[in-house]
C-alpha atoms as a PDB file:
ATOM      1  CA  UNK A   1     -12.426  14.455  36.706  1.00  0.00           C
ATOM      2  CA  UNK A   2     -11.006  11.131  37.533  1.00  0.00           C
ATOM      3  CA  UNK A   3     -11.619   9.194  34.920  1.00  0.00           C
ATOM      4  CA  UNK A   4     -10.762  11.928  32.256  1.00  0.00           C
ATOM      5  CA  UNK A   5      -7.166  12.106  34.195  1.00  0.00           C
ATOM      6  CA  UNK A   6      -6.798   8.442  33.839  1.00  0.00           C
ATOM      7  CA  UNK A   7      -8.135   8.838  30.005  1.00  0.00           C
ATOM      8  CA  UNK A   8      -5.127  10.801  29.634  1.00  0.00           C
ATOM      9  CA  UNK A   9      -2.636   8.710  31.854  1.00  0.00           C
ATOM     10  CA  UNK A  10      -3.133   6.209  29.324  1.00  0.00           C
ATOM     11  CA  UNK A  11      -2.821   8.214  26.165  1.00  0.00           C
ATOM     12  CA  UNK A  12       0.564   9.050  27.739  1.00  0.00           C
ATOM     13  CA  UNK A  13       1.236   5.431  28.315  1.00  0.00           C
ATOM     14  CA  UNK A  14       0.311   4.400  24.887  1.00  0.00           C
ATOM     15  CA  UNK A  15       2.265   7.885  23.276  1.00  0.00           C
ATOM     16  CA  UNK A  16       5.383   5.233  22.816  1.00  0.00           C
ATOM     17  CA  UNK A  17       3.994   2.798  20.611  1.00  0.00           C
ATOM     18  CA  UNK A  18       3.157   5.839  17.927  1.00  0.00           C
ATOM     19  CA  UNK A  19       5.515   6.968  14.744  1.00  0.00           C
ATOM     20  CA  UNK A  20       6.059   9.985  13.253  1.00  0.00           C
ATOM     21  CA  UNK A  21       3.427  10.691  10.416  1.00  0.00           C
ATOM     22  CA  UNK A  22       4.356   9.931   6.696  1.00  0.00           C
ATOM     23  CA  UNK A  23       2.748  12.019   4.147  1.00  0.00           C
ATOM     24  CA  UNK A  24       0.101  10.035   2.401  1.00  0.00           C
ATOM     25  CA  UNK A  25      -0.195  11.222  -1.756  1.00  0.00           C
ATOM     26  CA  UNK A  26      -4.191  11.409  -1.740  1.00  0.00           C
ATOM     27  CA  UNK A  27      -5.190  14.602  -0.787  1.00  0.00           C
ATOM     28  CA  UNK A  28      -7.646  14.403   1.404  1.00  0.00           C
ATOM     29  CA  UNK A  29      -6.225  11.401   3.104  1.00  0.00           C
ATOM     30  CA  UNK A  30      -3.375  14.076   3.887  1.00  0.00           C
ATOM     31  CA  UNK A  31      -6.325  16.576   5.312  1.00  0.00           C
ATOM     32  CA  UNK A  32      -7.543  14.133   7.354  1.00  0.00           C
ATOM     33  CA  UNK A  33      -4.341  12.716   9.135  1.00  0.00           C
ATOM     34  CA  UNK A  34      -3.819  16.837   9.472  1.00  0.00           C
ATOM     35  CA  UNK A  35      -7.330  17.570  10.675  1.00  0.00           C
ATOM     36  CA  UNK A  36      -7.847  14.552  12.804  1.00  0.00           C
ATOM     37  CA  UNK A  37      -3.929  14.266  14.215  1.00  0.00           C
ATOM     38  CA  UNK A  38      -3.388  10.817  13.159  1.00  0.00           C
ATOM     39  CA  UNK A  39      -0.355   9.294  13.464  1.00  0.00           C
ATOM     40  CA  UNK A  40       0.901   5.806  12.114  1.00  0.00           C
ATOM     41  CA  UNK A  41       0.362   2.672  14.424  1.00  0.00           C
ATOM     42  CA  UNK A  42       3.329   0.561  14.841  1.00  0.00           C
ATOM     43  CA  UNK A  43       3.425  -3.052  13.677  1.00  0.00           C
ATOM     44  CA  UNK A  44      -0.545  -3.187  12.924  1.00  0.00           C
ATOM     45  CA  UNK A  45       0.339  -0.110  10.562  1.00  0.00           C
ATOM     46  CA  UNK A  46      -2.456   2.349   9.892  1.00  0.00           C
ATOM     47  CA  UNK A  47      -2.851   5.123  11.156  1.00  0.00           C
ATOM     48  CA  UNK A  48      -4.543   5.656  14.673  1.00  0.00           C
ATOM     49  CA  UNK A  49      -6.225   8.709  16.273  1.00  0.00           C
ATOM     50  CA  UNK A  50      -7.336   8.408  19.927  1.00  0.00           C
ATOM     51  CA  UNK A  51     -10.636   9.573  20.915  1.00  0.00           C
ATOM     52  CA  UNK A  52     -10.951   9.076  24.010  1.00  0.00           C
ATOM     53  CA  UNK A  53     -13.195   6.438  26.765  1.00  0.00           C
ATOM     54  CA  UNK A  54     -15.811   5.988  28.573  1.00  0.00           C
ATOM     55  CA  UNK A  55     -16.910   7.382  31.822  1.00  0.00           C
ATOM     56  CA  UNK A  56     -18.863   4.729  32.614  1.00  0.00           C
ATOM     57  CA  UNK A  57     -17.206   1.642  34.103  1.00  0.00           C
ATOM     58  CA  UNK A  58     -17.407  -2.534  33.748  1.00  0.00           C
ATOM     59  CA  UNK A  59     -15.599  -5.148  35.962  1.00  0.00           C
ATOM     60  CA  UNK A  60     -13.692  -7.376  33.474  1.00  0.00           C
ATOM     61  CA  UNK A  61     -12.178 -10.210  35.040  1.00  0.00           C
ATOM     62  CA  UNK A  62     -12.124  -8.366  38.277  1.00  0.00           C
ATOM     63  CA  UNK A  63     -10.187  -5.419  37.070  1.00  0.00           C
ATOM     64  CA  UNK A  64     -12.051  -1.876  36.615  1.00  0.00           C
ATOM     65  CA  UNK A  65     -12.069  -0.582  32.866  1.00  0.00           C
ATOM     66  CA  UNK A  66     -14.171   2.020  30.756  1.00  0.00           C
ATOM     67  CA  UNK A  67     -16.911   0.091  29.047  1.00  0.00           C
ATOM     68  CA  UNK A  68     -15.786   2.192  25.830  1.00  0.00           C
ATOM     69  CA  UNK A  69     -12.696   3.202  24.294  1.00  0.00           C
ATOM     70  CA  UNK A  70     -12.911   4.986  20.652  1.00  0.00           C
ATOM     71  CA  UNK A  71     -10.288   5.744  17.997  1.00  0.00           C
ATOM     72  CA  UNK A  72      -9.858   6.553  14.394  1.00  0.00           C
ATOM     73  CA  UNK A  73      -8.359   4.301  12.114  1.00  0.00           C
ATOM     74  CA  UNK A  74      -7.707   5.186   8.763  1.00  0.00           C
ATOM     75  CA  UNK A  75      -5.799   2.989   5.913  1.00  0.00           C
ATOM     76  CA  UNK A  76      -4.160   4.711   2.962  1.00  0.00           C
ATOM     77  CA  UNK A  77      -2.599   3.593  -0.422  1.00  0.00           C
ATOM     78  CA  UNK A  78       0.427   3.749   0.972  1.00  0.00           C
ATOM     79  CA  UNK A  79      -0.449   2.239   4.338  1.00  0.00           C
ATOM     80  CA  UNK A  80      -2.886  -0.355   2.713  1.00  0.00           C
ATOM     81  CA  UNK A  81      -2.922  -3.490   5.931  1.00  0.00           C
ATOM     82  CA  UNK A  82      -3.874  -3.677   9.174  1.00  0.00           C
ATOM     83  CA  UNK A  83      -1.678  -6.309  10.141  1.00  0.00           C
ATOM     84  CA  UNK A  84      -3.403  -9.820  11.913  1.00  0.00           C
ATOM     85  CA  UNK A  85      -3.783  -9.160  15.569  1.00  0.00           C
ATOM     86  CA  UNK A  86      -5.370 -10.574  18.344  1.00  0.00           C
ATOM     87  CA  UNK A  87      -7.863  -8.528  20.980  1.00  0.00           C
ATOM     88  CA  UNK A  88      -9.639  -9.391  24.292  1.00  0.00           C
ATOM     89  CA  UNK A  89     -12.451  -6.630  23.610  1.00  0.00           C
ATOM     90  CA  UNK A  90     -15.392  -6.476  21.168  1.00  0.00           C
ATOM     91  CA  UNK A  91     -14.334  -3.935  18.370  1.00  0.00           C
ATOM     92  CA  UNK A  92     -16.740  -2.100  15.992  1.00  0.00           C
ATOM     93  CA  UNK A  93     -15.776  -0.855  13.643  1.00  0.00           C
ATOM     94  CA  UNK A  94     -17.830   1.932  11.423  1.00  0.00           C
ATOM     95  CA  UNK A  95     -16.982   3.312   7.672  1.00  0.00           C
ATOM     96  CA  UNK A  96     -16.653   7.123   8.179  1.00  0.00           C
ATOM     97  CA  UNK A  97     -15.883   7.806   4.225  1.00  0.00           C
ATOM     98  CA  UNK A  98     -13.847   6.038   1.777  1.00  0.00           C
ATOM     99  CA  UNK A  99     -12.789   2.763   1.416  1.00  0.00           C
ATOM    100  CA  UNK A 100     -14.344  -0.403   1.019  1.00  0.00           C
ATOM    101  CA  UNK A 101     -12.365  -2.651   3.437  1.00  0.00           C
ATOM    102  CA  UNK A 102     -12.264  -6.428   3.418  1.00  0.00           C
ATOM    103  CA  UNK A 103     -11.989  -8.000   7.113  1.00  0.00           C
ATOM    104  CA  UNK A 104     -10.425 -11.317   7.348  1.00  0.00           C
ATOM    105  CA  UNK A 105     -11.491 -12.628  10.441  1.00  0.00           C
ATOM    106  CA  UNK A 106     -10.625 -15.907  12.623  1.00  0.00           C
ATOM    107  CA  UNK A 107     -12.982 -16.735  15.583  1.00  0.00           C
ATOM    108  CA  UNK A 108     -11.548 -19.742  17.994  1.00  0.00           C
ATOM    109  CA  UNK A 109     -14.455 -22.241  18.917  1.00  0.00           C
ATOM    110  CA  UNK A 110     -15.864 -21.238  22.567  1.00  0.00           C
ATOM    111  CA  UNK A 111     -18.802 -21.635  24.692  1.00  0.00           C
ATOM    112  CA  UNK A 112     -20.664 -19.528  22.365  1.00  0.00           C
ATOM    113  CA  UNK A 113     -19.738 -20.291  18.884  1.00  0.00           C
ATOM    114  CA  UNK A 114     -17.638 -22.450  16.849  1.00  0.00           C
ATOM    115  CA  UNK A 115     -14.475 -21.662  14.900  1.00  0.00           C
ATOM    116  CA  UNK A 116     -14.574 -20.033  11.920  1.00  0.00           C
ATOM    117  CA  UNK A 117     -12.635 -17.774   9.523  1.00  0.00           C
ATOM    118  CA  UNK A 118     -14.842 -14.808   7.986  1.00  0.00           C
ATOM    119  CA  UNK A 119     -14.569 -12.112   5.171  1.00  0.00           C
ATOM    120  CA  UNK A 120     -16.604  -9.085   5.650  1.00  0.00           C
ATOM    121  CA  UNK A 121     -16.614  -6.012   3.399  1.00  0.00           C
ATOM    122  CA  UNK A 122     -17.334  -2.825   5.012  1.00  0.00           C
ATOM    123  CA  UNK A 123     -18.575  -0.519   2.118  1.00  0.00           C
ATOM    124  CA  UNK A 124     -21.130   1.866   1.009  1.00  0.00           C
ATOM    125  CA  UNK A 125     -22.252  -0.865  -2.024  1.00  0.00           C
ATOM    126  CA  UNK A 126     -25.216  -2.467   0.250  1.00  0.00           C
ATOM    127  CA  UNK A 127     -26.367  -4.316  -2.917  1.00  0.00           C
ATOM    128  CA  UNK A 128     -22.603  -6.197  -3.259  1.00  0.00           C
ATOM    129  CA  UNK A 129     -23.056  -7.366   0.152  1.00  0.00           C
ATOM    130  CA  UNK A 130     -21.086  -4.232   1.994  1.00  0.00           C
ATOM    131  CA  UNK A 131     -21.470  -3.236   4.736  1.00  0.00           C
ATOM    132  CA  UNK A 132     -20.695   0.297   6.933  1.00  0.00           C
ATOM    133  CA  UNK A 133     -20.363  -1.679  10.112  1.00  0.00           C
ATOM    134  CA  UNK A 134     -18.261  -4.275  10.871  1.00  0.00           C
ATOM    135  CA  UNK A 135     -18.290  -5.960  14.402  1.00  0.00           C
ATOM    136  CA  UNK A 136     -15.655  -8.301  15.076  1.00  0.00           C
ATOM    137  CA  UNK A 137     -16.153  -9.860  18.719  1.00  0.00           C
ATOM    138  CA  UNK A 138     -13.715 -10.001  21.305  1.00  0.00           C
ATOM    139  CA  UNK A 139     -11.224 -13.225  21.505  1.00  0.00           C
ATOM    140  CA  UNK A 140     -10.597 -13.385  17.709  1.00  0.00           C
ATOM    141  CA  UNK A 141      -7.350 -12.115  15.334  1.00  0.00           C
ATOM    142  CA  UNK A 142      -8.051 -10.235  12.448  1.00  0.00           C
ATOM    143  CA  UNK A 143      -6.645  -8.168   9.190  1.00  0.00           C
ATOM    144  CA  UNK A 144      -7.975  -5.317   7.374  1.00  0.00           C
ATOM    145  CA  UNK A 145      -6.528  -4.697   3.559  1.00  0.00           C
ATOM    146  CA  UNK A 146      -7.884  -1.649   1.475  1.00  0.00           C
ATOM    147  CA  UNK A 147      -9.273  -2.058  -1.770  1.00  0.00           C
ATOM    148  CA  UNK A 148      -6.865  -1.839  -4.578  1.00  0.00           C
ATOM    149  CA  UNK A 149      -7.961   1.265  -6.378  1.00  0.00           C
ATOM    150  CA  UNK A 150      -9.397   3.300  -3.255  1.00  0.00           C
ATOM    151  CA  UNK A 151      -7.202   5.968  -1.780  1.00  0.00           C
ATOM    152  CA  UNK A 152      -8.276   5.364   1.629  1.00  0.00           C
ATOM    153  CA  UNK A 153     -10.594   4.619   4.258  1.00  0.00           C
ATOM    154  CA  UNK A 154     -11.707   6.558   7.319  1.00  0.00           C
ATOM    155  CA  UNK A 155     -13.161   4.353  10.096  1.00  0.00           C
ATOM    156  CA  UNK A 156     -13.894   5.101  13.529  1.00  0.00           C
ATOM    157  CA  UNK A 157     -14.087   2.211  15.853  1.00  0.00           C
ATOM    158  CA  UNK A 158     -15.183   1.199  19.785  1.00  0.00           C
ATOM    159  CA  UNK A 159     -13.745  -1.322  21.926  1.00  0.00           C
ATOM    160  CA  UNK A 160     -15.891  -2.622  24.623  1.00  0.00           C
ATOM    161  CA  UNK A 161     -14.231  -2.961  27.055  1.00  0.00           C
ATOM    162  CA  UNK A 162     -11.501  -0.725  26.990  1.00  0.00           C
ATOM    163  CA  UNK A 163      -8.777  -1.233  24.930  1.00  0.00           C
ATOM    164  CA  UNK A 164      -5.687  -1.977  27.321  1.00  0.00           C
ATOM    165  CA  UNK A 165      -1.909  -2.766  25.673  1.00  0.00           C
ATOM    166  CA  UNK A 166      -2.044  -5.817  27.697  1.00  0.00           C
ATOM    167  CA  UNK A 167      -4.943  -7.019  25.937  1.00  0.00           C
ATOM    168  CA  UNK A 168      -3.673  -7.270  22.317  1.00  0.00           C
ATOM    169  CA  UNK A 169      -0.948  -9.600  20.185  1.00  0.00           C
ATOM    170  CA  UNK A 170       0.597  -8.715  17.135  1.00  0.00           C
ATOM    171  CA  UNK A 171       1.392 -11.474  15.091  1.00  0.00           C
ATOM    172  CA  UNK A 172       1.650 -14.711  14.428  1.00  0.00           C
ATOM    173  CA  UNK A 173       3.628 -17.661  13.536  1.00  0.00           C
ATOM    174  CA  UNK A 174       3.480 -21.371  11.338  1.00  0.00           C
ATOM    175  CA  UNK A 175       1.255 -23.499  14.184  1.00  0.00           C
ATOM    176  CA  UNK A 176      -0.994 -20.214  13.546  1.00  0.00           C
ATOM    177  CA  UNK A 177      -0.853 -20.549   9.309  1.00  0.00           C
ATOM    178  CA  UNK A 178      -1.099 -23.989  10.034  1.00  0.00           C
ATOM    179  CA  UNK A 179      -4.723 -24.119  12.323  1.00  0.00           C
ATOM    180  CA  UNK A 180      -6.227 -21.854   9.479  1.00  0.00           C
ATOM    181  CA  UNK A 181      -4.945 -22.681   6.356  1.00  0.00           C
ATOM    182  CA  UNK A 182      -7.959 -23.980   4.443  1.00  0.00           C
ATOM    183  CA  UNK A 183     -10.659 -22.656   6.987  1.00  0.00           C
ATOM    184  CA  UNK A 184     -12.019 -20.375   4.071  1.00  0.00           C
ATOM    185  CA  UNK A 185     -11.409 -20.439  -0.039  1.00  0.00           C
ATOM    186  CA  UNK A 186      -9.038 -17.069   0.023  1.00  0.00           C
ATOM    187  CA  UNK A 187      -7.028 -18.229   3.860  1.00  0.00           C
ATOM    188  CA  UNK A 188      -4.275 -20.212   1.832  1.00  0.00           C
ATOM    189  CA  UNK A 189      -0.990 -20.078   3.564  1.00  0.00           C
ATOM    190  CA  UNK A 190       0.551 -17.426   1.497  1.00  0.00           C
ATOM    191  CA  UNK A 191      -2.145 -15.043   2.242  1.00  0.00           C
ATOM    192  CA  UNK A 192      -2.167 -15.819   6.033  1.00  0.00           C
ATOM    193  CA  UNK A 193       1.694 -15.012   5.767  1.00  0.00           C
ATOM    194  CA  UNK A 194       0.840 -12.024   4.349  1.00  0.00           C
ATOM    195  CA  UNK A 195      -1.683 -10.924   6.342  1.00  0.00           C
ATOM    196  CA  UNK A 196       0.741 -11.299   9.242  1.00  0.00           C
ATOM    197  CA  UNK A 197       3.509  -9.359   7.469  1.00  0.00           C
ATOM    198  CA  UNK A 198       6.410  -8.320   9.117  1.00  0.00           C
ATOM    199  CA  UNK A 199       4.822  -9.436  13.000  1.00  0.00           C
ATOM    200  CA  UNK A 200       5.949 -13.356  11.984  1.00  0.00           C
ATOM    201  CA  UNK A 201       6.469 -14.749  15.267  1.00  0.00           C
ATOM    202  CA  UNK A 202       9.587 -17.351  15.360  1.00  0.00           C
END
């Protein structure tokens, strides 16, 4: 009972950072954000449904969170970006129907790996290289952009740990175009900008 009052403690936390819900054009985009309550995420932009977390809990850096939070996340034609962002957790994220997806994503250099700037697909077209799971580990920014032509794309995705407000940044700024401009063919400095969008930080 404890942990599904604190589950909802922090639904009421987050319930600020949420907008009112536009009405997307494709149909059954519209029956989803209906069906599944979603409402559109603030400066990421999207449109976010909370699931709920784990019961189970992990020590992370010596502070107690749910091993798993989960959400939908669905991008429409007229909300086609997830704007770049930054988060501490690992976050999976799975193709419920729709889409494809392309995933720009930019891993920092660490113990484990070295730096590098990825696109992955996520899409039913296995033979085109898509794929319906896309795992993008914690410690690196990244940008989602629909498909032009697709009407949207249902995902639903875990963050292990927990996702926590005070885990995430939104945004980014020239030092940030500058470090990654170049790291792949398609990361020129226009598309960085716009893959940032309206979260430039001064």
């Amino acid at each position: 009972m404890r942990h599904l009052l604190v589950g909802v403690m922090g639904v009421v936390a987050l319930s600020p950072l949420y907008a009112a819900t536009p009405v997307a054009k494709d149909d059954r985009a519209q029956a989803l954000i209906r069906e599944l309550k979603l409402t559109v995420l603030p400066k990421e932009s999207g449109y976010l449904g909370i699931v709920g977390a784990s019961a189970q809990r992990v020590d992370a850096g010596g502070r107690s969170l749910a091993a798993q939070s989960q959400n939908y996340y669905m991008l429409t034609r007229e909300l086609p970006v997830n704007y770049l962002h930054w988060l501490a957790p690992d976050d999976t994220h799975i193709l419920i129907e729709g889409g494809p997806v392309d995933y720009f994503i930019f891993c920092p250099a660490n113990g484990k790996r070295g730096k590098a700037a990825m696109k992955v697909t996520l899409g039913m077209d296995l033979a085109a290289g898509q794929r319906p799971i896309v795992a993008v580990p914690g410690g690196c920014w990244k940008a989602l952009k629909l498909h032009e032509g697709a009407g949207y794309a249902l995902m639903a995705n875990t963050l292990s740990p927990e996702f926590t407000p005070d885990r995430v940044r939104i945004g980014e700024g020239a030092a940030w175009v500058k470090e990654w401009a170049g790291s792949a063919g398609w990361a020129t400095p226009e598309f960085l900008r716009e893959m940032i969008g309206p979260n430039w930080v001064k």
